[in-house]
C-alpha atoms as a PDB file:
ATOM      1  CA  UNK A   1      24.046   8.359  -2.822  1.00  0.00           C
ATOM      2  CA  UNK A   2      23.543   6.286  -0.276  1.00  0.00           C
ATOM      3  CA  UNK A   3      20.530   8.227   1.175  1.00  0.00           C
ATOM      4  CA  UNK A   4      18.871   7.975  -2.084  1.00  0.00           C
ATOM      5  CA  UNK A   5      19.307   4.543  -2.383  1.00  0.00           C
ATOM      6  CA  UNK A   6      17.803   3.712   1.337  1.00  0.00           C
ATOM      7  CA  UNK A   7      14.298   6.115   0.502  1.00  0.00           C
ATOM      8  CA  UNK A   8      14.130   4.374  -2.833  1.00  0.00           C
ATOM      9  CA  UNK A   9      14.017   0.804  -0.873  1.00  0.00           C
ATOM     10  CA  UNK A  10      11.732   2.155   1.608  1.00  0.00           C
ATOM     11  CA  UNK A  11       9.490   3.226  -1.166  1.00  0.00           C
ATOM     12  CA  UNK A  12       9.707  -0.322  -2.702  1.00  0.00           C
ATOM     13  CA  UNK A  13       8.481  -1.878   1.041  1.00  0.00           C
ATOM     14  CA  UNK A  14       5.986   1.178   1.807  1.00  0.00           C
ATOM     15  CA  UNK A  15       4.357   0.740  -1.383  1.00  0.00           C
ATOM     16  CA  UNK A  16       4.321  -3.471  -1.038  1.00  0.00           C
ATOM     17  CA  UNK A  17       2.746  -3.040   2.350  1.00  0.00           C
ATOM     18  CA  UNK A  18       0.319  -0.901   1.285  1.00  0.00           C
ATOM     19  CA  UNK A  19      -0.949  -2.522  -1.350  1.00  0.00           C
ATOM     20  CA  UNK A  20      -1.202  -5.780   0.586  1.00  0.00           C
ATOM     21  CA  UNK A  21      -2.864  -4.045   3.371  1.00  0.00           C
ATOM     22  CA  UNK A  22      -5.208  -3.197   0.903  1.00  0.00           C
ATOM     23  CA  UNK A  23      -5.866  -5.986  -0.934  1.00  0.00           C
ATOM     24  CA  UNK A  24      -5.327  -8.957   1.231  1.00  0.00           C
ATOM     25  CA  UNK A  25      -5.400  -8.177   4.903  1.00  0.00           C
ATOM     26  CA  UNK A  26      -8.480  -8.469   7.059  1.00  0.00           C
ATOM     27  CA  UNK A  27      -8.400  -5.487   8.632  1.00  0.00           C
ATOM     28  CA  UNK A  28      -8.617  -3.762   5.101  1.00  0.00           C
ATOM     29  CA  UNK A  29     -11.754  -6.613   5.098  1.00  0.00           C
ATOM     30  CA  UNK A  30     -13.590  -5.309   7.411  1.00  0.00           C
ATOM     31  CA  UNK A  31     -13.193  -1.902   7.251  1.00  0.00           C
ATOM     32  CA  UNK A  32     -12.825  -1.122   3.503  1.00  0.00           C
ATOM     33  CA  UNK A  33     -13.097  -3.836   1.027  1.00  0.00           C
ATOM     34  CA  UNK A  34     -16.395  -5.079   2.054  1.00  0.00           C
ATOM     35  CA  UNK A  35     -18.090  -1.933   1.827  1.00  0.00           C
ATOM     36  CA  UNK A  36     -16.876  -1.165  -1.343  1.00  0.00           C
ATOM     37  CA  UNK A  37     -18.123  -4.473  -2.235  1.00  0.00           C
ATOM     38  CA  UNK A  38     -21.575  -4.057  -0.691  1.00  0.00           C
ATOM     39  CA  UNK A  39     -21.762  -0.824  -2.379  1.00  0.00           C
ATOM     40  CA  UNK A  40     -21.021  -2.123  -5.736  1.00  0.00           C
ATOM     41  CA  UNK A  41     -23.799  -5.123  -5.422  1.00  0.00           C
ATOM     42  CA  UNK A  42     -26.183  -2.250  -4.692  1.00  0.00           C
ATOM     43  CA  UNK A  43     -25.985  -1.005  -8.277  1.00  0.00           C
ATOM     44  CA  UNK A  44     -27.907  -1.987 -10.798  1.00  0.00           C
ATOM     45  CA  UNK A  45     -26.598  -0.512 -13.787  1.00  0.00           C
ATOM     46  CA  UNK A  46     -23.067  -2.854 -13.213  1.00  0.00           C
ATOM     47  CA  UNK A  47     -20.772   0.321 -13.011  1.00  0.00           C
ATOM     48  CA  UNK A  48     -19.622  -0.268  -9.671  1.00  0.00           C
ATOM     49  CA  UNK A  49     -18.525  -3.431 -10.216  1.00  0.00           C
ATOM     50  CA  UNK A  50     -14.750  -2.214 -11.616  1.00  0.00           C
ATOM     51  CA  UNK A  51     -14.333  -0.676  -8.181  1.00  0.00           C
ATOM     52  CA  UNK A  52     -15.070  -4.019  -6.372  1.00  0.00           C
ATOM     53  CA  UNK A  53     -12.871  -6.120  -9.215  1.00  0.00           C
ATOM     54  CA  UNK A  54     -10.250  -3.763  -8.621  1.00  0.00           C
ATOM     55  CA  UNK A  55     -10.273  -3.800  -4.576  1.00  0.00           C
ATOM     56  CA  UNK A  56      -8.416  -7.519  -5.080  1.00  0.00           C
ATOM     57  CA  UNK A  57      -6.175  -7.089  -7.505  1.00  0.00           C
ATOM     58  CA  UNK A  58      -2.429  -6.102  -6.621  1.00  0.00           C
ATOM     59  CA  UNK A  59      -1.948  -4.533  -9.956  1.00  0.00           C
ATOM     60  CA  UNK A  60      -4.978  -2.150  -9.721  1.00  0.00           C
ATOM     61  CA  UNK A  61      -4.472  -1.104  -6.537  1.00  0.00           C
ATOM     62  CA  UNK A  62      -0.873  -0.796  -6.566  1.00  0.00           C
ATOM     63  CA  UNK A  63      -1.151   1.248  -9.643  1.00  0.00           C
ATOM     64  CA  UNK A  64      -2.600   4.518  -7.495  1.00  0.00           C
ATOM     65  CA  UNK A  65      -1.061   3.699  -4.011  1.00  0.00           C
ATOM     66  CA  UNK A  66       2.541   3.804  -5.736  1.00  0.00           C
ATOM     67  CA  UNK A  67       1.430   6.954  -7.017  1.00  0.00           C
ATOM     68  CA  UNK A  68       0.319   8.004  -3.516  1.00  0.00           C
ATOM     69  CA  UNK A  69       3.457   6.599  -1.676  1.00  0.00           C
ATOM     70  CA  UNK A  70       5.598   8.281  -4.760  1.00  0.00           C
ATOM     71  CA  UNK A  71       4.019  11.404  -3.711  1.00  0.00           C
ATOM     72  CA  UNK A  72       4.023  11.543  -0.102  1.00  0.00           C
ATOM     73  CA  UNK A  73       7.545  10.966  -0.571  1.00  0.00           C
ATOM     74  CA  UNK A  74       8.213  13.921  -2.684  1.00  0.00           C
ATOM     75  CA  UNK A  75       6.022  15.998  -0.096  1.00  0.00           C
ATOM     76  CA  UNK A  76       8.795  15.089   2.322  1.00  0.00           C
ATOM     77  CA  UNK A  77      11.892  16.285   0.644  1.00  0.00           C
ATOM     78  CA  UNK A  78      12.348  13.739  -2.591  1.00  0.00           C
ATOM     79  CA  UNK A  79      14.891  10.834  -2.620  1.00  0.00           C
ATOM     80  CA  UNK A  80      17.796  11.363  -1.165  1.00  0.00           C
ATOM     81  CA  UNK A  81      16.310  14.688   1.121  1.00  0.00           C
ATOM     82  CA  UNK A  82      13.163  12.853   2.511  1.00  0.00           C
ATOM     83  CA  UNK A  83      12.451  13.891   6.035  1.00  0.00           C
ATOM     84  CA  UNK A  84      12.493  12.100   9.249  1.00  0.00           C
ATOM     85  CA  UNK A  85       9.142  11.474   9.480  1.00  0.00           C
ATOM     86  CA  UNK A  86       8.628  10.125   5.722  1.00  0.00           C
ATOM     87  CA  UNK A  87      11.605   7.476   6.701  1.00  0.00           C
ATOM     88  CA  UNK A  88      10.082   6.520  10.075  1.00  0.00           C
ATOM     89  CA  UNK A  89       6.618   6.055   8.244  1.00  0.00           C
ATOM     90  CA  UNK A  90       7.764   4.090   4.901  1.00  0.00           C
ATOM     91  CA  UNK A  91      10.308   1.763   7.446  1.00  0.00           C
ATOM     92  CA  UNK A  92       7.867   0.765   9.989  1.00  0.00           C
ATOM     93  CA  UNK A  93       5.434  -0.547   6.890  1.00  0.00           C
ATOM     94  CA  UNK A  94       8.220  -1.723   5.460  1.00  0.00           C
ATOM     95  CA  UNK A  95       9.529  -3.371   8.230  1.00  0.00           C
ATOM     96  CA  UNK A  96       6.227  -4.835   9.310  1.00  0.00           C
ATOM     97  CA  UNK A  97       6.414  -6.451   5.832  1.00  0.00           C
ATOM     98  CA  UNK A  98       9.727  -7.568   6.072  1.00  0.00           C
ATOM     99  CA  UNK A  99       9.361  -9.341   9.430  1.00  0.00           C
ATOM    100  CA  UNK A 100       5.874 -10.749   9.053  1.00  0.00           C
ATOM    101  CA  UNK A 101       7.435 -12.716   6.347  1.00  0.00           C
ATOM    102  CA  UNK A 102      10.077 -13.936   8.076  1.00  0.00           C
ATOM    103  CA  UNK A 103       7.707 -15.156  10.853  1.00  0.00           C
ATOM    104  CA  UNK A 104       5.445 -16.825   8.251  1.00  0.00           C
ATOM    105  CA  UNK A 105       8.613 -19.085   7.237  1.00  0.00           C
ATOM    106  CA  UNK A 106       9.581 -19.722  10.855  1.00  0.00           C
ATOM    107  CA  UNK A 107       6.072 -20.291  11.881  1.00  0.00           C
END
């Protein structure tokens, strides 16, 4: 029970991290969000522009990369049986999360 309980956390912090790398942090700036961005503005038909709207928005986002983090999860053994390497993966995001919010406060 306990087991289950710690891969379900670390799927709350994996996915949180995630999206916020996605949505908010520069490096996703640079390397992702701004071409999507650029790509959108290129279209002249106005299509594209969901995929730019939803590159900022938590809810989009988080929508499909809980999905993803759901299912790389279940690709490692499921709640409870997930592997070494799923736990190693979904605690250092989640513990990047964890701590650069601590040192926010502090700081």
């Amino acid at each position: 029970m306990a087991s289950l309980i710690f891969d379900l956390l670390l799927l709350a912090g994996f996915t949180i991290r995630t999206i916020r790398l996605v949505c908010t942090d520069t490096i996703s700036d640079r390397y992702l969000r701004r071409h999507i961005v650029a790509w959108a503005d290129r279209d002249e038909t106005g299509r594209r522009e969901f995929w730019a709207d939803g590159m900022e928005c938590g809810y989009c986002v988080g929508f499909w990369l809980s999905g993803l983090c759901l299912l790389t999860l279940m690709l490692a053994g499921g709640p409870g049986d997930a592997a070494i390497w799923w736990r190693v993966l979904a605690g250092w995001f989640t513990l990047n999360y964890v701590t650069a919010h601590i040192w926010s406060r502090i700081d």
